[in-house]
Protein backbone atom coordinates (compact mmCIF):
# COMPACT_ATOMS: atom_id res chain seq x y z
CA UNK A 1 25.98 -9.98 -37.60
CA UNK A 2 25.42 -13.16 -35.35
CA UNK A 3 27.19 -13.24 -32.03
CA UNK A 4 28.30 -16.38 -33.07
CA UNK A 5 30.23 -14.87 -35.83
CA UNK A 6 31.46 -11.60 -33.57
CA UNK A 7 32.90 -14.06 -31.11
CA UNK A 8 34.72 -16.18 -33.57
CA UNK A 9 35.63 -13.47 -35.27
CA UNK A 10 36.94 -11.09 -32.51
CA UNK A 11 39.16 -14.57 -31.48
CA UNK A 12 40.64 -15.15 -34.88
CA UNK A 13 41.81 -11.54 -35.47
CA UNK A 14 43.13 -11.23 -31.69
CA UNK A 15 45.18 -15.06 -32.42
CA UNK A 16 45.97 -13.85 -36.07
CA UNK A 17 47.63 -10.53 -34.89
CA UNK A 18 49.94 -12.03 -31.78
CA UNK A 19 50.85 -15.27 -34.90
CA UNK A 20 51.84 -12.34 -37.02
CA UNK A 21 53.77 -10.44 -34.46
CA UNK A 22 55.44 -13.48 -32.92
CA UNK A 23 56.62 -14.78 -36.33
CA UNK A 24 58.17 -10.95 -37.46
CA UNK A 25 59.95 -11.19 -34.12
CA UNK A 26 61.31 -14.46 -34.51
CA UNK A 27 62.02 -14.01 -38.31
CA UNK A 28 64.26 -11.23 -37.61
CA UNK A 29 65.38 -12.28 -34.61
CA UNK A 30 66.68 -15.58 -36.48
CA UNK A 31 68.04 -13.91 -39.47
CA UNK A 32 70.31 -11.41 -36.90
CA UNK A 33 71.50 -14.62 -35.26
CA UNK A 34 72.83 -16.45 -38.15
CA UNK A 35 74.43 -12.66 -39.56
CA UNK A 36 75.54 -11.93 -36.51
CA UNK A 37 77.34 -16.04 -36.12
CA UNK A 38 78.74 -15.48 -39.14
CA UNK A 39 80.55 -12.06 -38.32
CA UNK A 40 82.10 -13.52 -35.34
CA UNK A 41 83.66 -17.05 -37.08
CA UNK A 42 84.63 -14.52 -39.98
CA UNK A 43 86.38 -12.41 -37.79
CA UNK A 44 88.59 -14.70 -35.94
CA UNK A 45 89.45 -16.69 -39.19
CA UNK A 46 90.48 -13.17 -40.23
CA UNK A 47 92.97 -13.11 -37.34
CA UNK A 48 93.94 -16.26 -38.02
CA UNK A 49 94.65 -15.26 -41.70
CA UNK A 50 96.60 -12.02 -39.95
CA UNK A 51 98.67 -14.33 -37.83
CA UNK A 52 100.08 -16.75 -40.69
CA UNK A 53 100.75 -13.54 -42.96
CA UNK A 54 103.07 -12.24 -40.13
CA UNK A 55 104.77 -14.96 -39.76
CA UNK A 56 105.32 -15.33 -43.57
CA UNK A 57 108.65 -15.12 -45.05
CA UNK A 58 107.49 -15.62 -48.65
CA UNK A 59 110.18 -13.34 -51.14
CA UNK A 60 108.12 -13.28 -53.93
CA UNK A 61 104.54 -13.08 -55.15
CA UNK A 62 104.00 -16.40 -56.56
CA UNK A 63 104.84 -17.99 -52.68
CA UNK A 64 102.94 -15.36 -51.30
CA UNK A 65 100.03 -16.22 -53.65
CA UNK A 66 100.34 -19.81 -53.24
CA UNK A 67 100.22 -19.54 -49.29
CA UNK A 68 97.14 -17.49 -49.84
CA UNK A 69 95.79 -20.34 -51.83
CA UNK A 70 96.22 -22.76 -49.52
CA UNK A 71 95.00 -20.67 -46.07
CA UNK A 72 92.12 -20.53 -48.22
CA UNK A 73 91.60 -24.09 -49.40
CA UNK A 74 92.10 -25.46 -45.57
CA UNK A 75 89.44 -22.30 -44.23
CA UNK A 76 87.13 -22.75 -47.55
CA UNK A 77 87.10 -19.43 -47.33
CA UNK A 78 87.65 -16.74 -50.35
CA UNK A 79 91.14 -14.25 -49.21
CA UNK A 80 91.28 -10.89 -50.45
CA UNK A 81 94.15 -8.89 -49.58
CA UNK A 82 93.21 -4.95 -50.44
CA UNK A 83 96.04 -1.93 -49.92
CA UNK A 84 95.22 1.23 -48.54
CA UNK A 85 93.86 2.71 -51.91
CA UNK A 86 91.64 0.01 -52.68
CA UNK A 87 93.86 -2.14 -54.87
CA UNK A 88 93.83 -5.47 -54.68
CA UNK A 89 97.01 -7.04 -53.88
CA UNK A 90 96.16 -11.15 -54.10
CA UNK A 91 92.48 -13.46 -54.02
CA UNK A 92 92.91 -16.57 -53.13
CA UNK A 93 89.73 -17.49 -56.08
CA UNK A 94 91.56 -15.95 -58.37
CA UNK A 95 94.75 -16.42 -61.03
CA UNK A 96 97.38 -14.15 -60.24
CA UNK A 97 97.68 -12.92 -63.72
CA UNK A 98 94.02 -11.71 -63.76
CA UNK A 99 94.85 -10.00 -59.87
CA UNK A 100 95.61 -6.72 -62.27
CA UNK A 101 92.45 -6.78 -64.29
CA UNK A 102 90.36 -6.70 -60.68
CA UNK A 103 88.37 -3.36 -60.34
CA UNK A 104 89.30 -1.29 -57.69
CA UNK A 105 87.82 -1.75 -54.39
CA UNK A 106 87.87 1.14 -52.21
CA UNK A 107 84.57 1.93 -52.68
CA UNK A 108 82.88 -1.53 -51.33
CA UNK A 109 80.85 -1.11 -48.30
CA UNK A 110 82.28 -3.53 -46.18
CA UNK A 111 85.52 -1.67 -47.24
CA UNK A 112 84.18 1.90 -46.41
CA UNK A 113 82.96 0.25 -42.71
CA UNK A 114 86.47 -0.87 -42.30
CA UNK A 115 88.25 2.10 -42.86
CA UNK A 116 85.90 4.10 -40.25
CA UNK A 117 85.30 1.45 -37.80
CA UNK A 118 87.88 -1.50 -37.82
CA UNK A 119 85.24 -4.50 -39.39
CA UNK A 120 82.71 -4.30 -42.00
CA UNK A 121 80.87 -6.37 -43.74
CA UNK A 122 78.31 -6.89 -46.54
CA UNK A 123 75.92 -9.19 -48.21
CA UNK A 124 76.18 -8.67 -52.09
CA UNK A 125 76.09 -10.87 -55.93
CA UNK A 126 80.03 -11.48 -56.83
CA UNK A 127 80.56 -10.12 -60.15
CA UNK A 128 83.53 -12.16 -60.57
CA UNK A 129 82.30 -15.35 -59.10
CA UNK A 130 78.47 -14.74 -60.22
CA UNK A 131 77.55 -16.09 -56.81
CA UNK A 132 75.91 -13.99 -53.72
CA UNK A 133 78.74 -14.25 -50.86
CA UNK A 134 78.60 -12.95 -47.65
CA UNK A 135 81.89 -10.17 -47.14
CA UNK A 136 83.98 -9.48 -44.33
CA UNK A 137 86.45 -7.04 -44.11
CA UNK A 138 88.75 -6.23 -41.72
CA UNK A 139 91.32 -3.19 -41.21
CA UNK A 140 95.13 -4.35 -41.07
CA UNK A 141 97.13 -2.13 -38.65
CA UNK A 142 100.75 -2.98 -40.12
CA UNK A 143 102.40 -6.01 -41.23
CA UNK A 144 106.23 -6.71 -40.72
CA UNK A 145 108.69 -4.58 -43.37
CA UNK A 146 110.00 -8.17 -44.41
CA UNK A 147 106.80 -9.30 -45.68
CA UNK A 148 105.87 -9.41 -48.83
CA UNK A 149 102.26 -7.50 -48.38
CA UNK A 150 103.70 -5.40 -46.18
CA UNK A 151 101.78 -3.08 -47.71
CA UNK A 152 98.55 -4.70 -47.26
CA UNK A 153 95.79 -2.33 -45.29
CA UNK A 154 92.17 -4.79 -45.40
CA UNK A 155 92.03 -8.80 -45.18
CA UNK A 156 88.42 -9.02 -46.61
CA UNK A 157 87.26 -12.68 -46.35
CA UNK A 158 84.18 -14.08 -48.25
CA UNK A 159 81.84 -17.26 -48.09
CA UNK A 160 78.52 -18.19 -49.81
CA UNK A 161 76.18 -16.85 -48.47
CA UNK A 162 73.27 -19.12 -50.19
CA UNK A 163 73.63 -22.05 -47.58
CA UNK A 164 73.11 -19.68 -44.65
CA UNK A 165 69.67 -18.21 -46.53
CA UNK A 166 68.89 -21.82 -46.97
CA UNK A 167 68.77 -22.53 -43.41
CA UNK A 168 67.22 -19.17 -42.32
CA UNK A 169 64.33 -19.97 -45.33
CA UNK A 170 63.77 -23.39 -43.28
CA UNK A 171 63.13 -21.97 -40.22
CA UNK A 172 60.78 -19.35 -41.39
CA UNK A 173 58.84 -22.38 -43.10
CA UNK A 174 58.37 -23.87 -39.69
CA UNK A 175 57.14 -20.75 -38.32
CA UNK A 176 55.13 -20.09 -41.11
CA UNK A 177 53.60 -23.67 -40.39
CA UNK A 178 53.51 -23.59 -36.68
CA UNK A 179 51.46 -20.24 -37.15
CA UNK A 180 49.34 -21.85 -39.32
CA UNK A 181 48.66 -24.98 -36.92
CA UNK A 182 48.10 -22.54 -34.54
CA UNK A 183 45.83 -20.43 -36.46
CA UNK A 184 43.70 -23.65 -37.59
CA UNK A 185 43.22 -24.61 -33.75
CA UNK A 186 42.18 -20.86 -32.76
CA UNK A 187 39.63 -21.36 -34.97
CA UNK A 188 38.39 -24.51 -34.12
CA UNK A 189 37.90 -23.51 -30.75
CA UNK A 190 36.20 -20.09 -31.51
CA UNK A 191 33.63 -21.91 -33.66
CA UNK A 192 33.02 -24.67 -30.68
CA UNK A 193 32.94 -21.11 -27.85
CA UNK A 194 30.55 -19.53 -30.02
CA UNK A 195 28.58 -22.65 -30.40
CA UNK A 196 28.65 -23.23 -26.68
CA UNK A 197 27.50 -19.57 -26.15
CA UNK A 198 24.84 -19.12 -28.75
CA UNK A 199 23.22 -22.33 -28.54
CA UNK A 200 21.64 -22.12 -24.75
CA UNK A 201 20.20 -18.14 -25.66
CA UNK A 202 18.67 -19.88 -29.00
CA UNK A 203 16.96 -22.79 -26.73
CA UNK A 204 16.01 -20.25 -24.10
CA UNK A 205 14.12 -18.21 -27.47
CA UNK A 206 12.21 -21.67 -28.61
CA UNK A 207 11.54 -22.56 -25.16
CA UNK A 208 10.04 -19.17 -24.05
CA UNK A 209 7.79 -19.47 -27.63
CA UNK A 210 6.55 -22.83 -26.24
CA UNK A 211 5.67 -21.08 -22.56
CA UNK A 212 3.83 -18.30 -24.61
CA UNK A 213 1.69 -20.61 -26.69
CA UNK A 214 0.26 -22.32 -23.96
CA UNK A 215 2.46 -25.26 -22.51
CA UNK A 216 2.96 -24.32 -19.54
CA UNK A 217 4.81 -27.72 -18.46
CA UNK A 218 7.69 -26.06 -20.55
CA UNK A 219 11.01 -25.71 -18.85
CA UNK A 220 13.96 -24.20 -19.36
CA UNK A 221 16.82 -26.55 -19.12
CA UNK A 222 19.54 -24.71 -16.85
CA UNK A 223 23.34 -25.82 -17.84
CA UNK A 224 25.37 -23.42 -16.12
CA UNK A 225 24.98 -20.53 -13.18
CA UNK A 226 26.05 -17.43 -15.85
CA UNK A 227 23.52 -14.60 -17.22
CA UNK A 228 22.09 -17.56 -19.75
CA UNK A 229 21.61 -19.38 -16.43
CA UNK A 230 19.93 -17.06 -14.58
CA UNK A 231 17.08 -15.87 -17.50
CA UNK A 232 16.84 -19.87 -17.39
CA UNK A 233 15.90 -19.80 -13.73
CA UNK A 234 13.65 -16.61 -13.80
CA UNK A 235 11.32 -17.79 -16.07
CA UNK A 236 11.04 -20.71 -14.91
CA UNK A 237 10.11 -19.35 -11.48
CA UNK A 238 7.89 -17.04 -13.55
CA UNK A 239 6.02 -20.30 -14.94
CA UNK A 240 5.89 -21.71 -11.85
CA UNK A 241 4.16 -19.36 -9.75
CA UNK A 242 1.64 -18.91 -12.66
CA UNK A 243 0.62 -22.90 -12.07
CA UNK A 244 -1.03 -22.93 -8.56
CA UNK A 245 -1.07 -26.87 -8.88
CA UNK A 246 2.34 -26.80 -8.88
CA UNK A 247 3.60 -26.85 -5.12
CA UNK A 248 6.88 -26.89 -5.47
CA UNK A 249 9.75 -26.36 -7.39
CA UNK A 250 11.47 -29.77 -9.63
CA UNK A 251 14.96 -29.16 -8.19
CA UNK A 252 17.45 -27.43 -10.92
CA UNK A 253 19.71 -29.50 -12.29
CA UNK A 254 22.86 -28.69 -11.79
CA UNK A 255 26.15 -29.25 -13.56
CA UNK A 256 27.81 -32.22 -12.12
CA UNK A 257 31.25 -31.77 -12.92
CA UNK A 258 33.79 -29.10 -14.48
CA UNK A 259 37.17 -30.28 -16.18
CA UNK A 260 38.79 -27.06 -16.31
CA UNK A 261 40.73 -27.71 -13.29
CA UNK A 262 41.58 -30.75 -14.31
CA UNK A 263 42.05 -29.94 -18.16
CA UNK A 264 44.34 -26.92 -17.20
CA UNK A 265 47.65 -28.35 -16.80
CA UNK A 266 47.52 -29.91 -20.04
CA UNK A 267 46.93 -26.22 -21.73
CA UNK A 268 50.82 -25.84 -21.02
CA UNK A 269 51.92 -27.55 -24.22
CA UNK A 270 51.32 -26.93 -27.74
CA UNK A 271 51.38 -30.45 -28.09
CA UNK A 272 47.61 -30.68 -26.13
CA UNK A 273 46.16 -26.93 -26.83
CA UNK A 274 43.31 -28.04 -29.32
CA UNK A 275 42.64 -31.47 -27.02
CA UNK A 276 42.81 -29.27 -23.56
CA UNK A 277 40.44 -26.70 -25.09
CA UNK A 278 37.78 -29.58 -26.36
CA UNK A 279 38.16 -31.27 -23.90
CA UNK A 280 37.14 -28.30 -21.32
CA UNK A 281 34.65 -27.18 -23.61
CA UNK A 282 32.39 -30.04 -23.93
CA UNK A 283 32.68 -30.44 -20.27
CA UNK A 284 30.48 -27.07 -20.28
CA UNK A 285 32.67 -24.87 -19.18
CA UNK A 286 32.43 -22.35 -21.80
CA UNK A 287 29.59 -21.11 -19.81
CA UNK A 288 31.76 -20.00 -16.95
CA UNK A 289 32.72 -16.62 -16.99
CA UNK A 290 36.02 -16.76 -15.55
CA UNK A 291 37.28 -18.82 -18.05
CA UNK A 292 36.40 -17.32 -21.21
CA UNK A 293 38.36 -14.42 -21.27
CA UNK A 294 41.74 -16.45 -20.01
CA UNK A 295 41.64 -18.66 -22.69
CA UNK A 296 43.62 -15.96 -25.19
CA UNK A 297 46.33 -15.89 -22.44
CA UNK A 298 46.84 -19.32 -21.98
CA UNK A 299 46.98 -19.52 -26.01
CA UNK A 300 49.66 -16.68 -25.79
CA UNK A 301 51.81 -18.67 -22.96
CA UNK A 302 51.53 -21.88 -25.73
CA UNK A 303 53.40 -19.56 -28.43
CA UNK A 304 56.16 -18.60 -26.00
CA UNK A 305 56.69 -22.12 -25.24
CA UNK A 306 56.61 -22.78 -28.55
CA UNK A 307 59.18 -20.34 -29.45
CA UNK A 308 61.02 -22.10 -26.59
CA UNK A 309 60.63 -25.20 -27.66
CA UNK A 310 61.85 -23.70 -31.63
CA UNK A 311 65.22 -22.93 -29.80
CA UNK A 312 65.78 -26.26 -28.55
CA UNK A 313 64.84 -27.72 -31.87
CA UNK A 314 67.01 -25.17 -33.43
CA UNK A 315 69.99 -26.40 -31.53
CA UNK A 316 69.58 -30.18 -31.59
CA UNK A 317 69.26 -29.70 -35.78
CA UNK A 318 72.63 -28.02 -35.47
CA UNK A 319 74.12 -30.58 -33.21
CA UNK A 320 72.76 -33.72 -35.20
CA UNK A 321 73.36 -32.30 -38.78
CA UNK A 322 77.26 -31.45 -37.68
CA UNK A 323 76.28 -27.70 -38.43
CA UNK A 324 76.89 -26.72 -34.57
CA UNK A 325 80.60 -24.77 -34.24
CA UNK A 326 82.54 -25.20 -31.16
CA UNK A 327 84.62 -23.08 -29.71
CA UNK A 328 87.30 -25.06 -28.09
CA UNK A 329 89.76 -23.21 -25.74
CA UNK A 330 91.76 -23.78 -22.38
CA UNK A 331 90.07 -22.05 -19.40
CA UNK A 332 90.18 -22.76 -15.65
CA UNK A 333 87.88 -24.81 -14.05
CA UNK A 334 87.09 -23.77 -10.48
CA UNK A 335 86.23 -20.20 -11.38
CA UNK A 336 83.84 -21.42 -14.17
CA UNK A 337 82.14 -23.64 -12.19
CA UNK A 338 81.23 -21.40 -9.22
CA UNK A 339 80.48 -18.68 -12.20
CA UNK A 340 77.47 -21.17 -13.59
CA UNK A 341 76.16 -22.37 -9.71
CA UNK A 342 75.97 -18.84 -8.67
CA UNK A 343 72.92 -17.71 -11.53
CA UNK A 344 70.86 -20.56 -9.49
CA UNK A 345 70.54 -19.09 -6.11
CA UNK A 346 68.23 -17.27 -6.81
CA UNK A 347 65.76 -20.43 -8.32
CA UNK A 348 67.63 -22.49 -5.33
CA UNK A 349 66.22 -20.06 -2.95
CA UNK A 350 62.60 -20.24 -4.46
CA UNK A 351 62.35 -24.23 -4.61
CA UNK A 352 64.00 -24.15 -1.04
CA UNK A 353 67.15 -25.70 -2.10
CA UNK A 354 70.87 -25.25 -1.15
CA UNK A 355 73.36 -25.53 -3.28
CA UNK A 356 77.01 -25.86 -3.31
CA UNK A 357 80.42 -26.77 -4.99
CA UNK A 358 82.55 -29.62 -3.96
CA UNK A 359 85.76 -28.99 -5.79
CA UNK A 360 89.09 -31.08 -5.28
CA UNK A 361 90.67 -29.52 -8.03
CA UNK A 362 92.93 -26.60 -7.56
CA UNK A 363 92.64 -23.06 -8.84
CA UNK A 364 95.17 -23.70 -11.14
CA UNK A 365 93.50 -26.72 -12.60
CA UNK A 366 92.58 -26.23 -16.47
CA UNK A 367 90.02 -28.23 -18.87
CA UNK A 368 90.00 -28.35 -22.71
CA UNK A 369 86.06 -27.54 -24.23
CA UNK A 370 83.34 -25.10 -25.40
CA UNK A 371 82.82 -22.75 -22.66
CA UNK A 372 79.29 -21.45 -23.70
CA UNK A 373 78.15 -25.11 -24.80
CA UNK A 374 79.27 -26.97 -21.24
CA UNK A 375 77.32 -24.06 -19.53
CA UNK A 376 74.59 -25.21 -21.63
CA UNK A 377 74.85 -28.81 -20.38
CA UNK A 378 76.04 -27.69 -16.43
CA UNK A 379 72.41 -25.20 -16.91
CA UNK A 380 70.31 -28.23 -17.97
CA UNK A 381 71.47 -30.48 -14.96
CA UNK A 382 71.74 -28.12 -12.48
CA UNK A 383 67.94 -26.84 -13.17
CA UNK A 384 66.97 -30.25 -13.53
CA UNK A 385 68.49 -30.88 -10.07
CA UNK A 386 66.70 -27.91 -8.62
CA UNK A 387 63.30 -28.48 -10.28
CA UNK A 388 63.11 -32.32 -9.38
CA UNK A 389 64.52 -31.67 -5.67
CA UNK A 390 62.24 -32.06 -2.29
CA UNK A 391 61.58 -29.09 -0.66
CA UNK A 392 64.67 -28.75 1.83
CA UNK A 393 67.00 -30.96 -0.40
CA UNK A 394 70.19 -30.15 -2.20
CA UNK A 395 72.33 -29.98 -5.06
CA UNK A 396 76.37 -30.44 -5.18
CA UNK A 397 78.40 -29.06 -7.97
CA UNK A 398 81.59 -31.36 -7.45
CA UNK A 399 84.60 -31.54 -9.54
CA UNK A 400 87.71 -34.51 -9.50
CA UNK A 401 90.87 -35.24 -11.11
CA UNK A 402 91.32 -38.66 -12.98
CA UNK A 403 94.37 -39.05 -14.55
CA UNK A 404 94.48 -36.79 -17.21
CA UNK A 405 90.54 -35.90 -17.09
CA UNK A 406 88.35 -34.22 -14.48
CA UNK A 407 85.30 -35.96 -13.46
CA UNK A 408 82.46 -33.26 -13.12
CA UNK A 409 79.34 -34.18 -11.29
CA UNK A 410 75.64 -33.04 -10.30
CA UNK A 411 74.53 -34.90 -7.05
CA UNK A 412 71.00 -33.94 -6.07
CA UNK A 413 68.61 -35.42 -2.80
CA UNK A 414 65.60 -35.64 -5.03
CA UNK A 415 63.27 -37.81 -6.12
CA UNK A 416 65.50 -39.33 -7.91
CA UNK A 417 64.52 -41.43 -11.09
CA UNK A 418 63.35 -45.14 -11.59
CA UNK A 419 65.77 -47.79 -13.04
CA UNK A 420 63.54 -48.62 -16.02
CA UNK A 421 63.99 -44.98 -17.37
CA UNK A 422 67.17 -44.33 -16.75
CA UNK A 423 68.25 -45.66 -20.43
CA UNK A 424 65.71 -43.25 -22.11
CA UNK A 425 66.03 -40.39 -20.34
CA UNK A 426 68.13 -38.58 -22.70
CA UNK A 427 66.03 -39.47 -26.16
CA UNK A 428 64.28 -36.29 -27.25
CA UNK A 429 61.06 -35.45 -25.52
CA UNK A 430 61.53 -38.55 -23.24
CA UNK A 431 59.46 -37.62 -19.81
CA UNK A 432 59.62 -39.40 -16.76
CA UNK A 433 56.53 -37.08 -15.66
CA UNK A 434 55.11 -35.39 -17.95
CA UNK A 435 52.81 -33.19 -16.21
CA UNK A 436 55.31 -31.81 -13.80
CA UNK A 437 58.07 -31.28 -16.52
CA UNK A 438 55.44 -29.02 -18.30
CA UNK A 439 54.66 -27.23 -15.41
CA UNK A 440 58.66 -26.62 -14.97
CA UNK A 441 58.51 -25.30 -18.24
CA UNK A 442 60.62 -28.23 -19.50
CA UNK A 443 60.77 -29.07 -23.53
CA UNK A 444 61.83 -32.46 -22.92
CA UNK A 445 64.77 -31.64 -25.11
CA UNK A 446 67.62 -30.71 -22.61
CA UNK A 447 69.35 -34.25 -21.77
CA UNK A 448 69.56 -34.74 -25.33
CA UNK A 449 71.22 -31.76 -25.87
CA UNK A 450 73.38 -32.44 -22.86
CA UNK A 451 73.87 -36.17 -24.54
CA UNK A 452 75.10 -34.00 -28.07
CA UNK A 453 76.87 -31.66 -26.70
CA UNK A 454 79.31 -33.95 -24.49
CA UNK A 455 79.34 -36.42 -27.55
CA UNK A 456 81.29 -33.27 -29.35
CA UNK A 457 84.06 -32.84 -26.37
CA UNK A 458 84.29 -36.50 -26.68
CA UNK A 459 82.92 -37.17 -23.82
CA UNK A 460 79.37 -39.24 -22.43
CA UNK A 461 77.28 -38.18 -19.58
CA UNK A 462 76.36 -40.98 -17.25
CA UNK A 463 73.75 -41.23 -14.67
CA UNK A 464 73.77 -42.99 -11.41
CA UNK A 465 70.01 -42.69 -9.61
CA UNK A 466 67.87 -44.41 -6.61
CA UNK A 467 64.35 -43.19 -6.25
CA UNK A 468 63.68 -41.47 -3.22
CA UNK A 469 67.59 -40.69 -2.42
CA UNK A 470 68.54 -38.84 -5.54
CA UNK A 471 70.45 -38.68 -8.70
CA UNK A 472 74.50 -38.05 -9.76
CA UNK A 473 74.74 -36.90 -13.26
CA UNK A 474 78.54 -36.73 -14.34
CA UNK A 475 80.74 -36.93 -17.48
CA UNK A 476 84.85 -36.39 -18.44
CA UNK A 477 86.31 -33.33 -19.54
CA UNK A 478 90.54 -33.32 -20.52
CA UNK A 479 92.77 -31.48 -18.52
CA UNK A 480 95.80 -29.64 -19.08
């Protein structure tokens, strides 16, 4: 076998295996997610459900039934109220004079979890609806004498479960693409290594034939300082002292120039991995050692920023397709906000920048919003405030009342952005520097996220910058 083909080889089956590995990881990593989503929104609908039937005072089963109905129309969710032995006492899908002909269901797994844990749930084909749904069920402790399923033990709640395989099927087609991309431009750039490698050894061969025949003006081009380089120079000095016209030595040419540290920083992206790699290679530097061997590392730090940059996508699809769920609840505001500023000292430390709350609201002071989301937008801004700080600088966390709002704020001594970006900044993968946001690690997808996620508290993020002084980022929350 050729060493061309080894080396190609050897880098297809090393990219092939991590491509394989990365996309069974993410695969079932996705498909836990979106099960694991859909327990919790199940389960507090189910409490929901639990809440309304307590405070029913239905007296007969046709009110019950038609409350049921109704919970279930408003949830779009399927109700199934199940007694202790498995009967089923009302279905919100169903007429109430077929509720007798339904099969007994103490024997369902999500049922069987239920009894021994609490919750259970299941994904299964609906015999009655002839549709797969997605089953929740959920172990009543007791329900008040006075109403009417008093005797209920399991609220099991159901929803199709097709559109949630839909989405999970969508995202295994992009990484089943993104692999494939990935795969194409491994080898691409094996074949052009190989090339690089083999080509110089097979020159040296015809050169050396030449030398051996005779021609003794024959030299051996040398393109790089490696092993290839130095045969090069030995026989050359080999043919030289065998001409004794020949007082000295043509000076070697040397390589003039080498891109890789130039060409490195652009290896951070996916975006520029088959252009950084071309681009390095036809600069010669396949022929330095120190290089070769690093190349299947940088290609392993592109798929982790490409996995990176698949959760960011992930998120702005669910935010601009109305799929993303919000949690809405009341929640004080001082204690949150030192919560989020105190997992930055530690990056505040390392760029050699303080950081520090300015809060004029009181402890007692409550907002109205998506906990987990607005830590998603206070994470975004305060990183970005850390990352694109001078070394020394620093970043105030500062919180206001406004009639019935509270003005929350990220005030940074950076470098602060120029005016003619400041009404682009928050379009997706809109850079003001694009070299240094890669090296940050940025996706150029967090403002917009920021932008989508405020949009859904009703709120806007604005932005008030000078460059060399700073920025403010800041944006309205309702109070209590």
């Amino acid at each position: 076998m050729k060493i061309q083909t080894k080396i190609t080889s050897t880098y297809v089956a090393f990219a092939l295996l991590i491509v394989v590995t990365l996309g069974i990881v993410t695969s079932l990593w996705t498909e836990s997610y979106f099960k694991n989503r859909l327990v919790n929104d199940l389960s507090r609908q189910a409490d929901l459900v639990l809440y309304i039937l307590q405070e029913d005072t239905a007296h007969t089963f046709v009110e019950a039934d038609k409350k049921l109905k109704k919970i279930g129309g408003i949830e779009q969710l399927r109700i199934t109220l199940i007694d202790k032995h498995g009967n089923v006492l009302a279905d919100s899908d169903l007429l109430s004079d077929t509720i007798s002909k339904v099969e007994n269901h103490a024997n369902r797994p999500e049922i069987i979890q239920a009894k021994k844990s609490g919750i259970g749930y299941d994904i299964r084909h609906s015999a009655t609806l002839s549709r797969e749904y997605f089953y929740l069920a959920k172990r009543v402790i007791k329900l008040p004498a006075n109403s009417y399923f008093s005797n209920l033990q399991f609220l099991r709640l159901s929803v199709p479960y097709d559109e949630v395989q839909h989405q999970i099927d969508s995202i295994r087609s992009i990484e089943i693409i993104t692999g494939f991309l990935v795969l194409i431009a491994v080898v691409a750039v094996s074949i052009v290594i190989s090339r690089r490698i083999t080509n110089p050894m097979t020159q040296i061969a015809i050169d050396v034939e030449r030398i051996r025949s005779g021609d003794l003006d024959a030299r051996i081009k040398i393109k790089s300082k490696d092993e290839t380089g130095l045969v090069a120079k030995a026989i050359n000095e080999l043919v030289d002292k065998l001409k004794s016209d020949i007082v000295q030595l043509k000076k070697l040419e040397l390589v003039r120039s080498q891109f890789l540290g130039n060409v490195s920083h652009e290896l951070r992206t996916p975006l520029f991995t088959i252009q950084g790699y071309l681009e390095t290679l036809l600069a010669g530097a396949i022929n330095d050692s120190s290089v070769n061997r690093s190349f299947l590392y940088k290609a392993q730090t592109n798929l982790e920023r490409l996995n990176s940059l698949l959760e960011d996508l992930i998120n702005i699809s669910q935010i601009e397709s109305g799929e993303m769920k919000l949690s809405f609840r009341i929640f004080k505001l001082n204690e949150y906000l030192e919560s989020v500023l105190k997992d930055f000292e530690k990056l505040a430390e390392t760029r050699n920048v303080k950081i520090k709350t300015s809060l004029s609201t009181t402890e007692q002071d409550e907002v109205f919003g998506d906990k987990e989301r607005l830590r998603q937008v206070l994470n975004n801004l305060l990183s970005n405030a850390i990352n694109y700080n001078k070394d020394g600088g620093e970043v105030i966390l500062s919180a206001e009342r406004k009639s019935n709002s509270i003005v929350i704020s990220v005030k940074d001594t950076g470098v602060g952005i120029p005016e003619e970006h400041l009404s682009r900044i928050f379009e997706r993968f809109y850079r003001i520097d694009s070299d240094r946001s890669r090296a940050l690690g940025g996706t150029g997808l967090g403002l917009a996220i920021v932008k989508h996620i405020l949009e859904a508290h009703n709120s806007s993020i604005t932005v008030e910058s000078k460059v060399g002084e700073g920025s403010n980022f800041s944006f309205l929350l309702k109070s209590t």
